[in-house]
Protein backbone atom coordinates (compact mmCIF):
# COMPACT_ATOMS: atom_id res chain seq x y z
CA UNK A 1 -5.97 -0.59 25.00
CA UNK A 2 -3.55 2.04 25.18
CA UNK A 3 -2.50 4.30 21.96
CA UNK A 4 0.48 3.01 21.72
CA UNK A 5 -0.94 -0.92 20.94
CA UNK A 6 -3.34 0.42 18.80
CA UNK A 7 -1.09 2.38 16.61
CA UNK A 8 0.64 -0.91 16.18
CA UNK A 9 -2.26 -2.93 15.42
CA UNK A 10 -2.80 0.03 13.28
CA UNK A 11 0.19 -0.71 11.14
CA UNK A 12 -0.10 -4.54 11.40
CA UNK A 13 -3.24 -3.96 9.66
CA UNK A 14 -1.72 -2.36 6.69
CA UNK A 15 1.12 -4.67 6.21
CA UNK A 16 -0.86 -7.10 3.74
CA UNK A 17 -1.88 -4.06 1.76
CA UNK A 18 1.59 -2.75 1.62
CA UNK A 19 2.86 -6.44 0.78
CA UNK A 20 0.07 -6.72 -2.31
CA UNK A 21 1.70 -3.14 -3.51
CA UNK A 22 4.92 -4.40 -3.61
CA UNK A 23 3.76 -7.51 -5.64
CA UNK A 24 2.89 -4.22 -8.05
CA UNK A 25 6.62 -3.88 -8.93
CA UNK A 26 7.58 -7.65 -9.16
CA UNK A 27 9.49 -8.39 -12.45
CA UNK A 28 6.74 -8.77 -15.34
CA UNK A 29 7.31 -10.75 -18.77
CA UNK A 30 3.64 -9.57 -19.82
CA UNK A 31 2.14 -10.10 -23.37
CA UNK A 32 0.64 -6.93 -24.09
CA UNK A 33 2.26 -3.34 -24.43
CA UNK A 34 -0.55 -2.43 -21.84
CA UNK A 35 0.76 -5.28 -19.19
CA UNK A 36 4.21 -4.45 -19.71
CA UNK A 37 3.77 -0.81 -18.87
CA UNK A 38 1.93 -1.48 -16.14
CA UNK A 39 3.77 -4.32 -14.70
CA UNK A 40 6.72 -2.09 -15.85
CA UNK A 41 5.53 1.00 -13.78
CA UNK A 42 4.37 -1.37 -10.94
CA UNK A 43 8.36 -2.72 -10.60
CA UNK A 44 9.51 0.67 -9.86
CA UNK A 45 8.38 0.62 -6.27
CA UNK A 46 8.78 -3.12 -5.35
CA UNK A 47 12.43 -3.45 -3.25
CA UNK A 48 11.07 -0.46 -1.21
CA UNK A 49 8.19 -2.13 -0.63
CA UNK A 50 8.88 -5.65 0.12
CA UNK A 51 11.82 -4.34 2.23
CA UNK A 52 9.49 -2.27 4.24
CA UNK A 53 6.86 -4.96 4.74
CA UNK A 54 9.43 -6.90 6.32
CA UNK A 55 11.17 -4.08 8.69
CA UNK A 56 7.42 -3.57 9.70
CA UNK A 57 7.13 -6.79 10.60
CA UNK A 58 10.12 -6.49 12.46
CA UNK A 59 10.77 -2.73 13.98
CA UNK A 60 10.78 -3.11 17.60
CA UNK A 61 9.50 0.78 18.58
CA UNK A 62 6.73 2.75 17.16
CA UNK A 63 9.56 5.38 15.79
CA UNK A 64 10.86 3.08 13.90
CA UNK A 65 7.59 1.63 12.51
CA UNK A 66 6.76 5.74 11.91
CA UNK A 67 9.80 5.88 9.80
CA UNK A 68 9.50 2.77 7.74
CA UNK A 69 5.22 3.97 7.46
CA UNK A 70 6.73 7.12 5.88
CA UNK A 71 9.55 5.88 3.66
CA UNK A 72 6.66 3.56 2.48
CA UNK A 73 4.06 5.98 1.62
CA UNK A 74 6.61 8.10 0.31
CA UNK A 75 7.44 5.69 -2.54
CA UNK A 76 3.98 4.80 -3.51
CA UNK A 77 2.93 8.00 -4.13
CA UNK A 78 5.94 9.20 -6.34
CA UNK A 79 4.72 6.27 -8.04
CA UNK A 80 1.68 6.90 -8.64
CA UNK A 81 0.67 9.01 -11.57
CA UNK A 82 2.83 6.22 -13.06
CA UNK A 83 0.36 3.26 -12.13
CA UNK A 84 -2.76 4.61 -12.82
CA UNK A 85 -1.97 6.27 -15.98
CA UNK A 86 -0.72 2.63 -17.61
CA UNK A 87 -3.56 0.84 -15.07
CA UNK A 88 -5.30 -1.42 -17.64
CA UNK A 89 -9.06 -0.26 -17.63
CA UNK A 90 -10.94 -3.49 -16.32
CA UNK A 91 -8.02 -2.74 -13.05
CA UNK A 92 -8.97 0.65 -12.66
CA UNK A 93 -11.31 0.59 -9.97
CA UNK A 94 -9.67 -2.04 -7.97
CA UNK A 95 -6.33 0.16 -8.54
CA UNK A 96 -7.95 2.73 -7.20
CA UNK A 97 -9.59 1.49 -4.02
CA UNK A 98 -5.81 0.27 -2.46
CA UNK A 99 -4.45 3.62 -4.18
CA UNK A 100 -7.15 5.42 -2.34
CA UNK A 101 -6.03 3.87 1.26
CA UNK A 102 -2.62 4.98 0.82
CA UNK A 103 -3.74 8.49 -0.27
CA UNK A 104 -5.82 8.52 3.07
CA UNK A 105 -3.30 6.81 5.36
CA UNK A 106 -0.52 9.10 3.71
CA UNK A 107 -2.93 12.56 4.12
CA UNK A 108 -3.71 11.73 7.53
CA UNK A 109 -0.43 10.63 8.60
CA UNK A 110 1.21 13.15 7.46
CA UNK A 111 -0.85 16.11 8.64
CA UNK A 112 -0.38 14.83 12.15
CA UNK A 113 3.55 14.66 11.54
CA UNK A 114 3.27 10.92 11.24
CA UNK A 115 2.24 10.34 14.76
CA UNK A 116 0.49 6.91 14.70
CA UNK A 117 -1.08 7.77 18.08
CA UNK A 118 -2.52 11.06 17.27
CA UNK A 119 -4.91 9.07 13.99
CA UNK A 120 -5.48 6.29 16.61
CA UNK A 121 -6.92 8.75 19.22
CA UNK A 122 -9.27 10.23 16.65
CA UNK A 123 -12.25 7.26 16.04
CA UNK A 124 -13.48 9.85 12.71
CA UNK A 125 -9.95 9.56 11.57
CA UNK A 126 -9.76 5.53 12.75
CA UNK A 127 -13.47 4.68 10.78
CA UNK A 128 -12.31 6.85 7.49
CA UNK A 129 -9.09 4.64 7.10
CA UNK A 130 -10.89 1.32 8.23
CA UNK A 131 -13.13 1.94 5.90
CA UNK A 132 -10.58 2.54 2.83
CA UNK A 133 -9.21 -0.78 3.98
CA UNK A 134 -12.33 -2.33 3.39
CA UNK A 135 -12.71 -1.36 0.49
CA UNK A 136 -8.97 -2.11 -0.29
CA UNK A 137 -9.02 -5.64 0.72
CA UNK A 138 -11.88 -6.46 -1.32
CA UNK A 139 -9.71 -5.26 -4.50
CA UNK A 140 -7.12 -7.62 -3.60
CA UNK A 141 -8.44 -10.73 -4.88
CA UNK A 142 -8.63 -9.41 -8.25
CA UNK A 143 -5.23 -7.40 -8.59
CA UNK A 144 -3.36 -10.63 -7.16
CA UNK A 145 -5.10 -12.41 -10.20
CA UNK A 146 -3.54 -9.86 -12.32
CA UNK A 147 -0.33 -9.89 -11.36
CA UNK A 148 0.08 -13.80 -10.94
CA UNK A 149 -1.46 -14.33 -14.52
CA UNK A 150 -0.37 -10.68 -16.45
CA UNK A 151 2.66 -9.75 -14.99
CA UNK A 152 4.04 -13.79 -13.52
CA UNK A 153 4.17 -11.72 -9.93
CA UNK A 154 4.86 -14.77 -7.52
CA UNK A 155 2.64 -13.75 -4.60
């Protein structure tokens, strides 16, 4: 397979992630001053993120997929402190496994200039982030719970 495919089975691979972080910033009617400022600091990144999701989906070149994968990572991690200092506790951990991908994906990326290809043709690189994704998806069970029940997050 050349780079180029894999880069974008690369970012194929992240698009449920990046669609379960924008469920983060859905609108939240929560009970609790704990939900609310979570939900609350979750909302702040959701148009960005649902928009992205989709232009990934649909970006016909890998510069353009580069471009959204930036703008993307860009906005989670300006929100960041945000979410995991209102995180609720029992979340934590599962918070901090997707959190963790996108602090990987975003380090890597971004020390290569964003160059999909360049983390594709570097199997280390390629294992570390498969591995966060792992760990990532396993989270996702429980934070969709969360947000369908805490926040009313239709996902």
């Amino acid at each position: 397979m050349i780079p180029a495919q894999k880069g974008v089975q690369m970012v194929r691979r992240f698009i449920p992630v990046l669609v379960l972080t924008a469920a983060l910033a859905a609108n939240a009617n929560a009970a609790t001053r704990a939900h609310v400022n979570f939900c609350t600091a979750s909302k702040s990144v959701v148009i960005q993120l649902v928009n992205t999701a989709s232009a990934l989906r649909s970006s016909a070149t890998l510069v353009q997929r580069k471009a959204e994968l930036k703008t993307q990572f860009t906005t989670i991690k300006s929100a960041e402190p945000a979410l995991r200092s209102s995180v609720p506790g029992s979340l934590k951990p599962k918070l901090t496994a997707v959190l963790g991908l996108v602090d990987l994906v975003n380090t890597r990326l971004a020390a290569v200039h964003w160059n999909i290809a360049a983390i594709v043709q570097n199997p280390a690189v390629g294992a570390q982030i498969e591995a966060a994704s792992a760990k990532a998806d396993a989270a996702m069970p429980a934070l969709k719970s969360y947000y369908r029940s805490s926040c009313h997050y239709k996902i």
